[in-house]
N, C-alpha and C. Protein backbone atom coordinates (compact mmCIF):
# COMPACT_ATOMS: atom_id res chain seq x y z
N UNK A 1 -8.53 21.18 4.46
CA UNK A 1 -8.77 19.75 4.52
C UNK A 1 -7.84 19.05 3.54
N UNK A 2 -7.66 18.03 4.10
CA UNK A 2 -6.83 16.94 2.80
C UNK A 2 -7.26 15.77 2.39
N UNK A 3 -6.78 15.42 1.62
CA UNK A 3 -7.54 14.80 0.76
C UNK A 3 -6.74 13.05 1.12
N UNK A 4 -7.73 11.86 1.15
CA UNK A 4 -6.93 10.74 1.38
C UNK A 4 -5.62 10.25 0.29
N UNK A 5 -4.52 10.14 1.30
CA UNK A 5 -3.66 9.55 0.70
C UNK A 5 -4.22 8.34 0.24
N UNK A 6 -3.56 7.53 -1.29
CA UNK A 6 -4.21 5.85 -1.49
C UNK A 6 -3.18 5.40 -2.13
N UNK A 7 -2.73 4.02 -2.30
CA UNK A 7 -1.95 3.47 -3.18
C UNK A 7 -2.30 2.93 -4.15
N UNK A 8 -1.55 3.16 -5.15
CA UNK A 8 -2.07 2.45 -6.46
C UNK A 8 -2.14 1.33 -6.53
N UNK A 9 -2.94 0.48 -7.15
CA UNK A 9 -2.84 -0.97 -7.47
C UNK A 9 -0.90 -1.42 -7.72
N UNK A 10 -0.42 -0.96 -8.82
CA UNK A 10 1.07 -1.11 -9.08
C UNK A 10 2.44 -0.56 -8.10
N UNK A 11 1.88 0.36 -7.03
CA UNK A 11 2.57 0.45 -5.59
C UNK A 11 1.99 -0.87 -4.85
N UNK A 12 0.99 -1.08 -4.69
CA UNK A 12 0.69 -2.40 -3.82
C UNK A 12 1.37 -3.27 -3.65
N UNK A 13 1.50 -3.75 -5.39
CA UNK A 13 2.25 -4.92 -5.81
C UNK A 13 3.86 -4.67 -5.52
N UNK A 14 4.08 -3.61 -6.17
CA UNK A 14 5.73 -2.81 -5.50
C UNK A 14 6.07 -2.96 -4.17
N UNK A 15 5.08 -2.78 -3.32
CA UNK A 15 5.53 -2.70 -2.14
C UNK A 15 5.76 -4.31 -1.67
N UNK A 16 4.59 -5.36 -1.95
CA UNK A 16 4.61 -6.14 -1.69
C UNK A 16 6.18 -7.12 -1.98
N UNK A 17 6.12 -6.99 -3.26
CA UNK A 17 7.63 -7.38 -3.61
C UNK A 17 8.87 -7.13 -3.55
N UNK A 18 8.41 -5.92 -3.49
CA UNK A 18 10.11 -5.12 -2.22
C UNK A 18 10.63 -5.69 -1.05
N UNK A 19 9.77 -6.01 -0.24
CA UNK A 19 9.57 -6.47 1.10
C UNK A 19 9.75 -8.09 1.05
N UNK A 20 9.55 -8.72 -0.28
CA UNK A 20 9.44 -9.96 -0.52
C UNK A 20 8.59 -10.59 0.52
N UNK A 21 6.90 -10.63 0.99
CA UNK A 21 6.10 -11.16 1.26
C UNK A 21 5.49 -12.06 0.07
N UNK A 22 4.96 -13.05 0.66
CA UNK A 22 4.23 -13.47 -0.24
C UNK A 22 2.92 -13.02 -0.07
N UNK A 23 1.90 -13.47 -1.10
CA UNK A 23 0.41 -12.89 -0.99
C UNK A 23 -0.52 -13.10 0.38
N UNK A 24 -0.10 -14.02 0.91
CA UNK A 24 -0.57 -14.65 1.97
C UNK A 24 -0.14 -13.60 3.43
N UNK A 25 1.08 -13.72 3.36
CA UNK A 25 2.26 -12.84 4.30
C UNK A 25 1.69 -11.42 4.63
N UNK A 26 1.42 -10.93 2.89
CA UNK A 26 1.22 -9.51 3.02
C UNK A 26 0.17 -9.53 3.52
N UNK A 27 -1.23 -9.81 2.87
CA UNK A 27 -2.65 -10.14 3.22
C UNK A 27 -2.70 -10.24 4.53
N UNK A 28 -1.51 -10.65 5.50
CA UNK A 28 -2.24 -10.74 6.88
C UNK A 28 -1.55 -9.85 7.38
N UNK A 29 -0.42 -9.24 6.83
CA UNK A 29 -0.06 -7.85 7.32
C UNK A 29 -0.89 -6.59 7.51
N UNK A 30 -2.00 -6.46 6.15
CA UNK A 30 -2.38 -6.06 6.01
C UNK A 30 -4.02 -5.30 6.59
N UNK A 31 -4.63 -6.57 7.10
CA UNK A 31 -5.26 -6.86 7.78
C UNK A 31 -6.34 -7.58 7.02
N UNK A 32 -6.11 -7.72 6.16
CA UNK A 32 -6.35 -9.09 4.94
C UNK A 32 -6.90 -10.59 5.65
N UNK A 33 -8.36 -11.52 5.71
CA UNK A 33 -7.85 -12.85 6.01
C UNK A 33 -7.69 -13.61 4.91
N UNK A 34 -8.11 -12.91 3.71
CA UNK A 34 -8.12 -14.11 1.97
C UNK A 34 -7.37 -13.19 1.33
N UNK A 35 -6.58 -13.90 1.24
CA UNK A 35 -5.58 -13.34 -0.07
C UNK A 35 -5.75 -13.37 -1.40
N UNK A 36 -7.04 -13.39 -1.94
CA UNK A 36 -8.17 -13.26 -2.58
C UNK A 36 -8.44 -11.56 -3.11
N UNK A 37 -8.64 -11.18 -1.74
CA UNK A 37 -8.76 -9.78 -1.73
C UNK A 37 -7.68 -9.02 -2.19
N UNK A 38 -6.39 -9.73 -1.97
CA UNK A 38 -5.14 -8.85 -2.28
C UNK A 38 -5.17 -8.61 -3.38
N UNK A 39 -5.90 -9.63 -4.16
CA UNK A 39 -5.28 -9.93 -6.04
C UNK A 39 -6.23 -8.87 -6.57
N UNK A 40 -7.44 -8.53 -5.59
CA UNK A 40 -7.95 -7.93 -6.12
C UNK A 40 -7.40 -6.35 -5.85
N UNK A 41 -6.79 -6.05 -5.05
CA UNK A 41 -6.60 -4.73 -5.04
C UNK A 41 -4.95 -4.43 -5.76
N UNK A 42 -4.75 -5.66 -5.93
CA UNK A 42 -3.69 -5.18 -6.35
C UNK A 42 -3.49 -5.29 -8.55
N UNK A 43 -4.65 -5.90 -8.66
CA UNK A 43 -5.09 -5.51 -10.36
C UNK A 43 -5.94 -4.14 -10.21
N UNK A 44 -6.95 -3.71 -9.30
CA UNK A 44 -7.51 -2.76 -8.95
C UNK A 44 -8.58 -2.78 -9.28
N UNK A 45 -9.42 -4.04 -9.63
CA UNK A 45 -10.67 -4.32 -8.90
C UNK A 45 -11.42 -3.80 -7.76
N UNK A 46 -11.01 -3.91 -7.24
CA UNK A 46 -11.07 -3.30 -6.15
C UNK A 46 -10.62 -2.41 -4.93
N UNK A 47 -11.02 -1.22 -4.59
CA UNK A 47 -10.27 0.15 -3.53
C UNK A 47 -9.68 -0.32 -2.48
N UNK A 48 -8.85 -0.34 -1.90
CA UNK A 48 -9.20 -0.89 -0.34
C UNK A 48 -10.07 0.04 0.37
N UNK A 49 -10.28 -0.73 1.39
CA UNK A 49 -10.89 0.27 2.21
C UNK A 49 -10.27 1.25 3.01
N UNK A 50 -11.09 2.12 3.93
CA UNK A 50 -10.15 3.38 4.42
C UNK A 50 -9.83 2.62 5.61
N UNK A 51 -9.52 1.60 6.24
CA UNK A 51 -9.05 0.51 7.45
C UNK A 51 -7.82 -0.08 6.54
N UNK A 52 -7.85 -0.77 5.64
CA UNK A 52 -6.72 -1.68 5.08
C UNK A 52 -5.75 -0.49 4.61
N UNK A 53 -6.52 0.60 3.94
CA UNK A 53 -5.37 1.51 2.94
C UNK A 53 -4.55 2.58 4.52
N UNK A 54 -5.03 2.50 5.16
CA UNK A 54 -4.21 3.22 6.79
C UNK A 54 -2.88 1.88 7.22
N UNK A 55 -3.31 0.87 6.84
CA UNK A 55 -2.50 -0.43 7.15
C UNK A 55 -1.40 -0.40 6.08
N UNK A 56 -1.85 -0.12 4.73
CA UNK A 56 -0.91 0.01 3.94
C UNK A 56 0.14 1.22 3.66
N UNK A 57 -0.17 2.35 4.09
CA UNK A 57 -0.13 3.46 4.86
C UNK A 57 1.33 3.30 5.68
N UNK A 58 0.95 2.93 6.66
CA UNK A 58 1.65 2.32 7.71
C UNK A 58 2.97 1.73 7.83
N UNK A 59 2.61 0.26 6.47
CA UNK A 59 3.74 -0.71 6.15
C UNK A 59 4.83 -0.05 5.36
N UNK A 60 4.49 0.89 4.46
CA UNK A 60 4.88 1.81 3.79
C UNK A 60 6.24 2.70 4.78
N UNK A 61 5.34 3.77 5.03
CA UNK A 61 5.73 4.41 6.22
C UNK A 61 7.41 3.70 7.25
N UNK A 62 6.65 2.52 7.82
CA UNK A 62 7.50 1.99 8.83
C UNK A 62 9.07 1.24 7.36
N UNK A 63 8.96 1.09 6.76
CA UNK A 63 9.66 0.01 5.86
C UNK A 63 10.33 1.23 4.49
N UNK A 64 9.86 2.20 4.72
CA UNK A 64 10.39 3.14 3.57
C UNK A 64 12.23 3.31 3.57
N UNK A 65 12.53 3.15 4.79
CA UNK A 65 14.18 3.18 4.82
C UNK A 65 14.91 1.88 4.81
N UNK A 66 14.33 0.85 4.09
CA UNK A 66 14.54 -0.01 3.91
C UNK A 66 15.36 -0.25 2.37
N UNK A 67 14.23 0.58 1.55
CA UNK A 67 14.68 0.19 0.09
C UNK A 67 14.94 1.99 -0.83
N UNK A 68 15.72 2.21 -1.27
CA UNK A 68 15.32 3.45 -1.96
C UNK A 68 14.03 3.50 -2.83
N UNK A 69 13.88 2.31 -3.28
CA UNK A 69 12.27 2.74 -4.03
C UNK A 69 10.99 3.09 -3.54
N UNK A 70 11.48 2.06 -2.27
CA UNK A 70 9.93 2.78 -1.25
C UNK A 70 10.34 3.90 -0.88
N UNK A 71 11.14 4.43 -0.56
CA UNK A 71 11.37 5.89 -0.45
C UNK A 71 10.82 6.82 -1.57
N UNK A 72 10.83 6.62 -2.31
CA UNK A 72 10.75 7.15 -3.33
C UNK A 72 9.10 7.58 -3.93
N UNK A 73 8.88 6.13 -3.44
CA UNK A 73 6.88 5.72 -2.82
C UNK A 73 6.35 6.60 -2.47
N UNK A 74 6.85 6.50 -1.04
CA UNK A 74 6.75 7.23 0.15
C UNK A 74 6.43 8.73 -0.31
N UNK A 75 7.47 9.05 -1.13
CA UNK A 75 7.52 11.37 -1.67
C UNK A 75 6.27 10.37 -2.38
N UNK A 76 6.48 10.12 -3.20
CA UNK A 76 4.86 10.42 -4.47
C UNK A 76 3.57 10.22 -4.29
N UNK A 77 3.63 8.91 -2.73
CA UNK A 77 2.27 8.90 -2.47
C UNK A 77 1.92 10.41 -1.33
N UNK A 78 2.94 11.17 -1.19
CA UNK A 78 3.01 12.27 -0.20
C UNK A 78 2.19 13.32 -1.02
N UNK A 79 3.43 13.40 -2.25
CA UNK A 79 2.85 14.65 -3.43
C UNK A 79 1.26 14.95 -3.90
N UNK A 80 0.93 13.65 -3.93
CA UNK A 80 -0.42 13.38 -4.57
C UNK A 80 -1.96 13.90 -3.43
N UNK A 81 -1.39 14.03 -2.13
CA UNK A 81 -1.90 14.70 -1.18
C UNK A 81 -2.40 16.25 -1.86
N UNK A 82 -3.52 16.45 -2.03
CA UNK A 82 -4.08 17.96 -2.02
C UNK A 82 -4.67 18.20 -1.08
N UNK A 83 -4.18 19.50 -0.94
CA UNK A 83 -4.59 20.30 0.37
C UNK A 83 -5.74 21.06 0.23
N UNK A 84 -7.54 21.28 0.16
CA UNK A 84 -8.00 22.33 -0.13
C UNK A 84 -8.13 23.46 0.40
């Protein structure tokens, strides 16, 4: 079994600003409707859930050959995967 991939609060924000969305932008990328929620996951208040963090997942994923740092994302949020 494996274990859920998640992004950190400070990848969130990384990603978000890589991409240059604004909070609003991302939030509805995300599947976000208050960008409220973003601020919160992205100080880390709050987890996302296992629906938004598959979305973030995703944006990640699709947009990683975009920037070398999301690439870079991309391996570490991979690594952090344990397999039991």
């Amino acid at each position: 079994m494996t274990s859920a991939k998640q992004l950190l609060p400070a990848e969130i924000v990384l990603l978000r600003e890589t991409l240059k969305l604004s909070e609003a932008e991302f939030a509805s990328r995300i599947g976000l409707t208050d960008r409220r929620m973003l601020k919160l996951l992205e100080t880390g208040d709050q987890r996302p859930s296992e629906q938004i963090n598959k979305a973030l997942l995703k944006l990640l994923q699709r947009t990683a050959g975009r920037s070398p740092k999301l690439k870079r994302m991309l391996a570490a949020v991979k690594e952090r995967t344990v397999d039991f």
